[in-house]
C-alpha atoms as a PDB file:
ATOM      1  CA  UNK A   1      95.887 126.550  88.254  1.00  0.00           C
ATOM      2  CA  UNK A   2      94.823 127.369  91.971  1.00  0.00           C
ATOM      3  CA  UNK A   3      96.902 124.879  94.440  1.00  0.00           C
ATOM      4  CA  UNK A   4      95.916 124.793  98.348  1.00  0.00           C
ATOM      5  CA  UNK A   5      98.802 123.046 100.206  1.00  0.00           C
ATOM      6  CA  UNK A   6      96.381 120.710 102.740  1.00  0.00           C
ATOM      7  CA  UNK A   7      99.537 119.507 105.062  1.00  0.00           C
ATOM      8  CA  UNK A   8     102.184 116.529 104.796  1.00  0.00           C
ATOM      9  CA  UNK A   9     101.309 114.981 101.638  1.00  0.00           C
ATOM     10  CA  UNK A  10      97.774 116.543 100.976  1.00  0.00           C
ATOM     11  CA  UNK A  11      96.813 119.353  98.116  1.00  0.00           C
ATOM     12  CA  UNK A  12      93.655 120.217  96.439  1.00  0.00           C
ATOM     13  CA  UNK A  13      94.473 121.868  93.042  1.00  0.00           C
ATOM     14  CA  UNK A  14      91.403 123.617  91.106  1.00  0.00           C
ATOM     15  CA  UNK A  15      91.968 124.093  87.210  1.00  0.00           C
ATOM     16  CA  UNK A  16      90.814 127.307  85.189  1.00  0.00           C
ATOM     17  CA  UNK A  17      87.840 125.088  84.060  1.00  0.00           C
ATOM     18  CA  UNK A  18      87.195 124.570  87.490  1.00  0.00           C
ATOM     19  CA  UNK A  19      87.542 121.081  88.040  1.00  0.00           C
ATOM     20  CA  UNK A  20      89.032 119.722  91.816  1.00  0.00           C
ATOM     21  CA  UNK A  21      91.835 117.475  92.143  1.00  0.00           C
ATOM     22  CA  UNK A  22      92.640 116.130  95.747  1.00  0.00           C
ATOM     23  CA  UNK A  23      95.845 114.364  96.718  1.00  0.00           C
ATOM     24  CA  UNK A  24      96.847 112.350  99.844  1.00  0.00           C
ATOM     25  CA  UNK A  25      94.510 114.365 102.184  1.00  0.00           C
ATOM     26  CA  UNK A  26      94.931 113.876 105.779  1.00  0.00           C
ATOM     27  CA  UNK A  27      92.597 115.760 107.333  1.00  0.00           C
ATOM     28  CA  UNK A  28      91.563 113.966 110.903  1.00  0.00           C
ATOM     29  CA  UNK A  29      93.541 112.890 113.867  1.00  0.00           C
ATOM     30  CA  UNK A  30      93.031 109.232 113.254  1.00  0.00           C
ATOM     31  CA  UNK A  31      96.905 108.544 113.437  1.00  0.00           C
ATOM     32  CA  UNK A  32      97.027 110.016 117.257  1.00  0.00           C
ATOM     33  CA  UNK A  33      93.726 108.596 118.218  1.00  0.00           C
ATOM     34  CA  UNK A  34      94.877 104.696 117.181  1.00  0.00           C
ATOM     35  CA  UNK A  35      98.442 105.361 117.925  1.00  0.00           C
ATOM     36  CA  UNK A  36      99.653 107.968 120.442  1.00  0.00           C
ATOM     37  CA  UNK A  37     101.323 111.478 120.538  1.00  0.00           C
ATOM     38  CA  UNK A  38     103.973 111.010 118.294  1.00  0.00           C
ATOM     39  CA  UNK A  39     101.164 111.570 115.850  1.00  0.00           C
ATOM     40  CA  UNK A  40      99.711 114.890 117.128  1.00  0.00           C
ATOM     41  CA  UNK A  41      98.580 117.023 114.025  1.00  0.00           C
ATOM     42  CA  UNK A  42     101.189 120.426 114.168  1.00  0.00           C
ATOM     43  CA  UNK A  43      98.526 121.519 111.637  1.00  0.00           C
ATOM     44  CA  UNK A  44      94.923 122.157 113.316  1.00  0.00           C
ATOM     45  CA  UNK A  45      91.823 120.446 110.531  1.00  0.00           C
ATOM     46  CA  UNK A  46      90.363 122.701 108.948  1.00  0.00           C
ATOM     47  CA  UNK A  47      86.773 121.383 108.107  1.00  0.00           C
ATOM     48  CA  UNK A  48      85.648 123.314 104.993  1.00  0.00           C
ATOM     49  CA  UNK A  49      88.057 121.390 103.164  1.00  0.00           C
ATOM     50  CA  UNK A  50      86.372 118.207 103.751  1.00  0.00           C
ATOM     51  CA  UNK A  51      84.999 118.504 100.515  1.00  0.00           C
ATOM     52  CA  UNK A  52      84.256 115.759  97.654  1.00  0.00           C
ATOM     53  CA  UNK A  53      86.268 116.534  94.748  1.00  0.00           C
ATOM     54  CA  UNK A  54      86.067 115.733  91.010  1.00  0.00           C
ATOM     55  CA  UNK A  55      89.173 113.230  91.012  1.00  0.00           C
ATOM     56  CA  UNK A  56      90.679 112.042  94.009  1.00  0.00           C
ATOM     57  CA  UNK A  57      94.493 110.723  93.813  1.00  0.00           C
ATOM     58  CA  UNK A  58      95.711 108.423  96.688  1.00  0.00           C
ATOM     59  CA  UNK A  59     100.014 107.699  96.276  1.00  0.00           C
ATOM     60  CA  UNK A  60      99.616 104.843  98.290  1.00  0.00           C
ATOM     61  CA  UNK A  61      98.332 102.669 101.212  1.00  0.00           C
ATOM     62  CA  UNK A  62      99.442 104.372 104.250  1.00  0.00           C
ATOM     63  CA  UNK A  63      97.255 105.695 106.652  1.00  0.00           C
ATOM     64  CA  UNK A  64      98.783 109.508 106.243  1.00  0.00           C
ATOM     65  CA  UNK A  65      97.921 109.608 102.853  1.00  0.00           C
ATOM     66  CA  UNK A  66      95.355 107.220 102.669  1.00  0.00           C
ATOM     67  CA  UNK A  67      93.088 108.010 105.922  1.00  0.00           C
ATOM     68  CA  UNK A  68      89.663 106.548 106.693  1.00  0.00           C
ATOM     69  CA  UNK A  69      89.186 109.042 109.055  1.00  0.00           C
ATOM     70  CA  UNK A  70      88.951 111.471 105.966  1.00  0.00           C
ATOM     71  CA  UNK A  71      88.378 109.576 103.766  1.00  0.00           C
ATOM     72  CA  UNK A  72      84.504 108.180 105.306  1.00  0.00           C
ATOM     73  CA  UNK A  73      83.654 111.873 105.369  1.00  0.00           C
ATOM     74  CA  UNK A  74      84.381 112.584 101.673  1.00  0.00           C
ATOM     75  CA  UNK A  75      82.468 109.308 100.400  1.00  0.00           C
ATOM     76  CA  UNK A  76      79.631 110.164 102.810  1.00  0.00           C
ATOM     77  CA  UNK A  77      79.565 113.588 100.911  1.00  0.00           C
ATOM     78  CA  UNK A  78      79.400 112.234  97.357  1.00  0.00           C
ATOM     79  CA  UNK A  79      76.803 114.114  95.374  1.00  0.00           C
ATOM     80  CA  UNK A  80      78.509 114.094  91.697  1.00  0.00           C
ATOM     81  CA  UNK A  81      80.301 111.122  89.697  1.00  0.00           C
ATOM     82  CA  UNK A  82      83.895 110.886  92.079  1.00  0.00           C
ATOM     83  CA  UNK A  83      86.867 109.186  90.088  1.00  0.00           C
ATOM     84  CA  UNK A  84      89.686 107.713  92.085  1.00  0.00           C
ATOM     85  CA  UNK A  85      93.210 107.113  90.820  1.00  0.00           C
ATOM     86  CA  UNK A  86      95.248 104.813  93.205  1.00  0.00           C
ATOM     87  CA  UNK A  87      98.094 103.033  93.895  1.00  0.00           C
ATOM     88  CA  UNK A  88      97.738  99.271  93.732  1.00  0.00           C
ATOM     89  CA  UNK A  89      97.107  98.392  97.099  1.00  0.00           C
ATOM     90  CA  UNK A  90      94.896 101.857  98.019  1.00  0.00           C
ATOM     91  CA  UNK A  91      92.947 100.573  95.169  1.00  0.00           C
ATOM     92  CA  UNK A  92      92.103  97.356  96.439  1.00  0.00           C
ATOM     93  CA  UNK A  93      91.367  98.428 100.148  1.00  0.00           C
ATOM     94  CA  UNK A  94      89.191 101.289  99.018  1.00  0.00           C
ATOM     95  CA  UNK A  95      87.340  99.654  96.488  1.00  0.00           C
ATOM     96  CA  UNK A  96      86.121  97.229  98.815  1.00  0.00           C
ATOM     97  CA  UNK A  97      85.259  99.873 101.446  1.00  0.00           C
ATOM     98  CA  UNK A  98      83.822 102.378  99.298  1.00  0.00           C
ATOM     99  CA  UNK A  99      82.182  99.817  96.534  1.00  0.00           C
ATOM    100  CA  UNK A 100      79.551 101.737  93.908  1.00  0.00           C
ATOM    101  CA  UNK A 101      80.369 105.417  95.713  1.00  0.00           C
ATOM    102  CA  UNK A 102      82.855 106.244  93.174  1.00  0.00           C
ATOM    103  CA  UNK A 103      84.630 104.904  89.582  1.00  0.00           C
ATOM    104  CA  UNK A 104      87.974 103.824  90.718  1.00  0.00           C
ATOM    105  CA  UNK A 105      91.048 103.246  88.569  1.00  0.00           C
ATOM    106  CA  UNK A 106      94.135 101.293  89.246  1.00  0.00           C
ATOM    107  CA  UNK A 107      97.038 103.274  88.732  1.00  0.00           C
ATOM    108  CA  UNK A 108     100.565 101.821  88.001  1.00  0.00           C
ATOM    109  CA  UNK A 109     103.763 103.624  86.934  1.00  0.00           C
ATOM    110  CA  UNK A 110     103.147 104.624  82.986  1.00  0.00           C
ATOM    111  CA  UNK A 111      99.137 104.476  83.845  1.00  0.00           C
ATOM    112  CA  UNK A 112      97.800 107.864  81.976  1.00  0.00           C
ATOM    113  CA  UNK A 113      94.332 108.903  82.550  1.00  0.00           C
ATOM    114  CA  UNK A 114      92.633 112.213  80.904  1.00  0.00           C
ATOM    115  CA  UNK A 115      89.485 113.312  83.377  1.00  0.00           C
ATOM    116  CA  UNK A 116      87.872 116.871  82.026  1.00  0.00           C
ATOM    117  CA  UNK A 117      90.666 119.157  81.674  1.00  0.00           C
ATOM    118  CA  UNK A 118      93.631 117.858  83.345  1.00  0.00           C
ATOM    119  CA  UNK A 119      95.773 114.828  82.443  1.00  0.00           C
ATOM    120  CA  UNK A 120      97.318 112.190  85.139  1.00  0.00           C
ATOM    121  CA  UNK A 121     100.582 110.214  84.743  1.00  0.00           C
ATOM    122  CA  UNK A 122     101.692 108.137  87.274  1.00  0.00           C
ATOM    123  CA  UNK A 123     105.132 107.472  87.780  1.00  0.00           C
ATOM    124  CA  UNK A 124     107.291 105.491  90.460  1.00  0.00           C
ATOM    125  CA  UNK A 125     108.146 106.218  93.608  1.00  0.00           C
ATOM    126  CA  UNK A 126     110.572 104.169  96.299  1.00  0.00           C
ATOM    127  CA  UNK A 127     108.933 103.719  99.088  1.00  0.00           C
ATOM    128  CA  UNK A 128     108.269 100.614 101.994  1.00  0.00           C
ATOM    129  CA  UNK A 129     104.665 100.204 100.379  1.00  0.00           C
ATOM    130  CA  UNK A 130     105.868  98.423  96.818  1.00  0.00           C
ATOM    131  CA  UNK A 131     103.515  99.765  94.862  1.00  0.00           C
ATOM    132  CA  UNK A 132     103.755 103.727  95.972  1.00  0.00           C
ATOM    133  CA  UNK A 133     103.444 106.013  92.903  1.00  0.00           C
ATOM    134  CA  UNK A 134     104.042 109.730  92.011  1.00  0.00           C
ATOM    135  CA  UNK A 135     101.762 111.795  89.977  1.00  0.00           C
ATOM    136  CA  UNK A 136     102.631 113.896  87.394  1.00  0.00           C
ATOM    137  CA  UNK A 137      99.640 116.137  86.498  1.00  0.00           C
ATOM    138  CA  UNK A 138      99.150 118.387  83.358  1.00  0.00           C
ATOM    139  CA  UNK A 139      96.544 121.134  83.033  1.00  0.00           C
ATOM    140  CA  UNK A 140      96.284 125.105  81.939  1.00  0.00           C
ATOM    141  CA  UNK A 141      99.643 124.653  80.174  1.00  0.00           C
ATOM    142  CA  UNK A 142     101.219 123.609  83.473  1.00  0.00           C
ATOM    143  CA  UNK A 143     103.018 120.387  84.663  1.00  0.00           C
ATOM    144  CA  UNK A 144     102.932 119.606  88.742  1.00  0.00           C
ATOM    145  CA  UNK A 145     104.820 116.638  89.510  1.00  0.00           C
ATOM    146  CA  UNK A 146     103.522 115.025  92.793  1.00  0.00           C
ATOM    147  CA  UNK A 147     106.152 112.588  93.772  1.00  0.00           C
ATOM    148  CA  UNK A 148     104.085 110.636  96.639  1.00  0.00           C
ATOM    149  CA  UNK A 149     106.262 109.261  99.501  1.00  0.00           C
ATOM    150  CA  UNK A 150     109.646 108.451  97.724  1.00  0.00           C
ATOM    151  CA  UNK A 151     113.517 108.196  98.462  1.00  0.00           C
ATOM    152  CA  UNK A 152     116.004 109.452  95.449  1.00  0.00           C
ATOM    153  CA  UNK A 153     116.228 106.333  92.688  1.00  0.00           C
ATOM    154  CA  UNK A 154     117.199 106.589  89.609  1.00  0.00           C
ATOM    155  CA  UNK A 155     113.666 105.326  87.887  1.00  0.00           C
ATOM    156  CA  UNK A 156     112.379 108.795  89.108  1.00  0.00           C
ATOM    157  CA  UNK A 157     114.615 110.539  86.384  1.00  0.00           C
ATOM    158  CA  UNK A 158     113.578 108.096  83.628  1.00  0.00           C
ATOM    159  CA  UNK A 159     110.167 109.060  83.716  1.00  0.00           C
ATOM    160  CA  UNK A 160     110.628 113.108  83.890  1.00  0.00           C
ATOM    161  CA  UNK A 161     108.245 114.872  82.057  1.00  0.00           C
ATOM    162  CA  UNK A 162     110.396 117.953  79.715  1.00  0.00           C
ATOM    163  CA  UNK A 163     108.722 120.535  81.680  1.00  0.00           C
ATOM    164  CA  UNK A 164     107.920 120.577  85.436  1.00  0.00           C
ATOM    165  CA  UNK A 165     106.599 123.922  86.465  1.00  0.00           C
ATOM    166  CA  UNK A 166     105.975 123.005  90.007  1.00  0.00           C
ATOM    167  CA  UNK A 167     107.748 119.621  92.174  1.00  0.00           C
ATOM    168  CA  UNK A 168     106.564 118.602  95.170  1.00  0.00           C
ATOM    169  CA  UNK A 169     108.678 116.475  97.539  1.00  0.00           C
ATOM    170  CA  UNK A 170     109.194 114.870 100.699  1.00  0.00           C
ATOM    171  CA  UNK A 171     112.106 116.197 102.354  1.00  0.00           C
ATOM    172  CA  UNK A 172     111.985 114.863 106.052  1.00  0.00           C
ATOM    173  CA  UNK A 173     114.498 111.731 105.818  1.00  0.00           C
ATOM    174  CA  UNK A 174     111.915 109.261 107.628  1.00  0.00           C
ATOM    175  CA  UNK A 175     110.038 106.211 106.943  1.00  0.00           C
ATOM    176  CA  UNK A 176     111.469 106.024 103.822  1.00  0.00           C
ATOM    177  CA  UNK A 177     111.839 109.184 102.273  1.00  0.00           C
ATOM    178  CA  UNK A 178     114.317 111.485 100.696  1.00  0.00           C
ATOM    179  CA  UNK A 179     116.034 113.942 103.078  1.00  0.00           C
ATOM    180  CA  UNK A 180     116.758 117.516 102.516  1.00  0.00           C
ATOM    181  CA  UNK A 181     120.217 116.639 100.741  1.00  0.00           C
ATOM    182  CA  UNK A 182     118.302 113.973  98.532  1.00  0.00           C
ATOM    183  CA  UNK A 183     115.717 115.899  97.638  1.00  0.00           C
ATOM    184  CA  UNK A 184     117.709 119.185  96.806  1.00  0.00           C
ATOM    185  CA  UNK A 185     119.692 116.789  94.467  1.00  0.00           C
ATOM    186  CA  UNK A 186     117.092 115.592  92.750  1.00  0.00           C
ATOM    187  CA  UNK A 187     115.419 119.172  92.116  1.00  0.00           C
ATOM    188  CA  UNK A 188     118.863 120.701  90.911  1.00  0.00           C
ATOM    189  CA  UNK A 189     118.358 117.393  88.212  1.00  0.00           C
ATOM    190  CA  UNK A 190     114.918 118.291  87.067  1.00  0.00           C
ATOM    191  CA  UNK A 191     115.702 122.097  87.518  1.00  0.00           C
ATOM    192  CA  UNK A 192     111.301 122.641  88.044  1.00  0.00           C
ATOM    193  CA  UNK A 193     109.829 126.411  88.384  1.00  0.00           C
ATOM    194  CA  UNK A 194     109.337 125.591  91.464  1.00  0.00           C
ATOM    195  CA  UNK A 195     109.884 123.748  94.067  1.00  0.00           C
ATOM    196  CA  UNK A 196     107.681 122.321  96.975  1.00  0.00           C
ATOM    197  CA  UNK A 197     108.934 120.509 100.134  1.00  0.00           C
ATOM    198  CA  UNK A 198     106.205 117.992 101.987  1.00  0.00           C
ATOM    199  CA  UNK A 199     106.314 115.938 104.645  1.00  0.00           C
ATOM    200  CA  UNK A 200     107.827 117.851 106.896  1.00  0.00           C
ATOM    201  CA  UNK A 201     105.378 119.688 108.987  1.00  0.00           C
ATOM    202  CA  UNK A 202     102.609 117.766 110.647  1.00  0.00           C
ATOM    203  CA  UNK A 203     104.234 115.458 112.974  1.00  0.00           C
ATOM    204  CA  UNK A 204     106.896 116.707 114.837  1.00  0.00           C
ATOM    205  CA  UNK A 205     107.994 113.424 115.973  1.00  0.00           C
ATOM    206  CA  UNK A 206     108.884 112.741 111.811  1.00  0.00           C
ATOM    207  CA  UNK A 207     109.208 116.226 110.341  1.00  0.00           C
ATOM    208  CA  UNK A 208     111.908 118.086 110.033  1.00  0.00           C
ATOM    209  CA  UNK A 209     113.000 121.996 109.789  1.00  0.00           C
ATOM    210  CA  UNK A 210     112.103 123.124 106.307  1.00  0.00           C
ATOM    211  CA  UNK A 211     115.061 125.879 106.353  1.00  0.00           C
ATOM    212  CA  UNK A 212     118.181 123.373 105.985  1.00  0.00           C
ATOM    213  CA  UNK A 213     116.085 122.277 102.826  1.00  0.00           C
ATOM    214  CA  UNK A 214     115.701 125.965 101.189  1.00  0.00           C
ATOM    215  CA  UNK A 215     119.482 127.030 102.004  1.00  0.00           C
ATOM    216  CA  UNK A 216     120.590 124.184  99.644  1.00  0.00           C
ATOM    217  CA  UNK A 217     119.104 125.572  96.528  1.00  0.00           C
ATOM    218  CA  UNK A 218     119.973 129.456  97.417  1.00  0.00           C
ATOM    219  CA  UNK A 219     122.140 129.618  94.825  1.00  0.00           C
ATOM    220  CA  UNK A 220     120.195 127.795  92.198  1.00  0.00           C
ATOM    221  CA  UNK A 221     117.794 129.158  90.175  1.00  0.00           C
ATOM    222  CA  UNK A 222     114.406 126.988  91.406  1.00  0.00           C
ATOM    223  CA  UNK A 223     112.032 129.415  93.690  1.00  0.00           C
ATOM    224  CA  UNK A 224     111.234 127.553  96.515  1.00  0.00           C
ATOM    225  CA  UNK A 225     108.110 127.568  97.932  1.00  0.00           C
ATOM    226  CA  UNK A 226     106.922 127.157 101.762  1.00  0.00           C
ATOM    227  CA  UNK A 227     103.045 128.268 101.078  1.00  0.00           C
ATOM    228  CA  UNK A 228     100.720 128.631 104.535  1.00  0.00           C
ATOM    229  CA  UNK A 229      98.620 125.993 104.880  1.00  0.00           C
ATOM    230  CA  UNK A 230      95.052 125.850 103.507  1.00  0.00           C
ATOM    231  CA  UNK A 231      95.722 129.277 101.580  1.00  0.00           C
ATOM    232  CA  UNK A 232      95.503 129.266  97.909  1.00  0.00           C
ATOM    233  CA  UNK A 233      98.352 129.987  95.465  1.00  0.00           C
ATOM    234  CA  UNK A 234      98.296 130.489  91.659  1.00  0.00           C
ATOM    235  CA  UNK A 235     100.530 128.537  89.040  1.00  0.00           C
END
């Protein structure tokens, strides 16, 4: 599976088949535009990803994961059927802005949903908006666990799949999320492949240094992985 790392929470993940998964993409500077500074984007927009995908996964309600700013531009592109697998209340507030563009599906811890080739689980996540999910996705024989926006808590390990190839975690310690310690903790539990930190880059104002992060699994056998933005890797 190809995976482009799209800053904080975002990703676009292609499957051998070729089918486009997006994630949480923040790809405008809404944020600074309605509310100062603080929220100038580290990470310069790259417009060629502005592009509709197959399935399009929002974590939650949020306006760094789910952004109108983006988001108007991918529904305004919409030229082939668009699913949408969201969190409760990102499911609500899109549905009624977006209507007939696109089928949407209300996703709920335990919610699984097979699109093409790749299969969705969505999972819990702690986070200030109740009803914040993960995503656990499954396709070309490999497991990605997205957790969304989430601090440490014990439902997490409940709902582990047995493999996780790749994890991909907040790490910052902000508006409720893990920090580093947290989410190194939780990685040595689920012992993944390979391990992504998020959240941590675009703002500097809530990010953190990733380094602190990657020296707390240096012994352990996890690769972690700090991929460039918008440049593709292969799982």
């Amino acid at each position: 599976m190809k995976c482009i790392w799209l800053g904080q929470a975002g990703f676009l993940f292609i499957t051998h088949g070729g089918t486009t998964v997006m994630i949480d993409p923040y790809l405008s500077n809404t944020l600074e535009e309605e509310q100062g500074p603080a929220y100038h984007r580290q990470v310069p927009v790259q417009p060629e990803f502005l592009c509709t995908p197959d399935v399009l996964l929002i974590t939650h309600s949020h306006a760094d994961h789910m952004d109108f700013g983006t988001l108007d531009v991918l529904f305004e592109k919409v030229h082939r059927p668009l699913t949408v697998l969201a969190a409760e209340k990102a499911f609500w507030a899109m549905r009624q802005r977006y209507g007939g563009k696109a089928e949407f599906v209300l996703m709920t811890p335990g919610t699984e949903v097979t699109l093409a080739d790749m299969h969705f689980t969505a999972v819990s996540a702690a986070h200030s908006d109740p009803s914040s999910i993960g995503f656990v996705l499954e396709a070309d024989g490999v497991f990605i666990w997205h957790t969304g926006d989430t601090l440490f808590h014990r439902s997490l390990l409940a709902q582990r799949p047995a493999v996780v190839d790749l994890l991909i975690l907040p790490i910052n310690g902000k508006g409720n999320n893990m920090n580093a310690v947290d989410a190194a903790r939780l990685t040595r539990i689920l012992q993944p492949a390979y391990v992504l930190p998020m959240h941590w880059d675009l703002f500097s104002t809530f990010g953190c240094a990733v380094q602190p992060f990657a020296d707390l699994l240096a012994q352990d056998p996890v690769r972690v992985l700090i991929p460039a933005h918008y440049t593709e890797f292969v799982l």
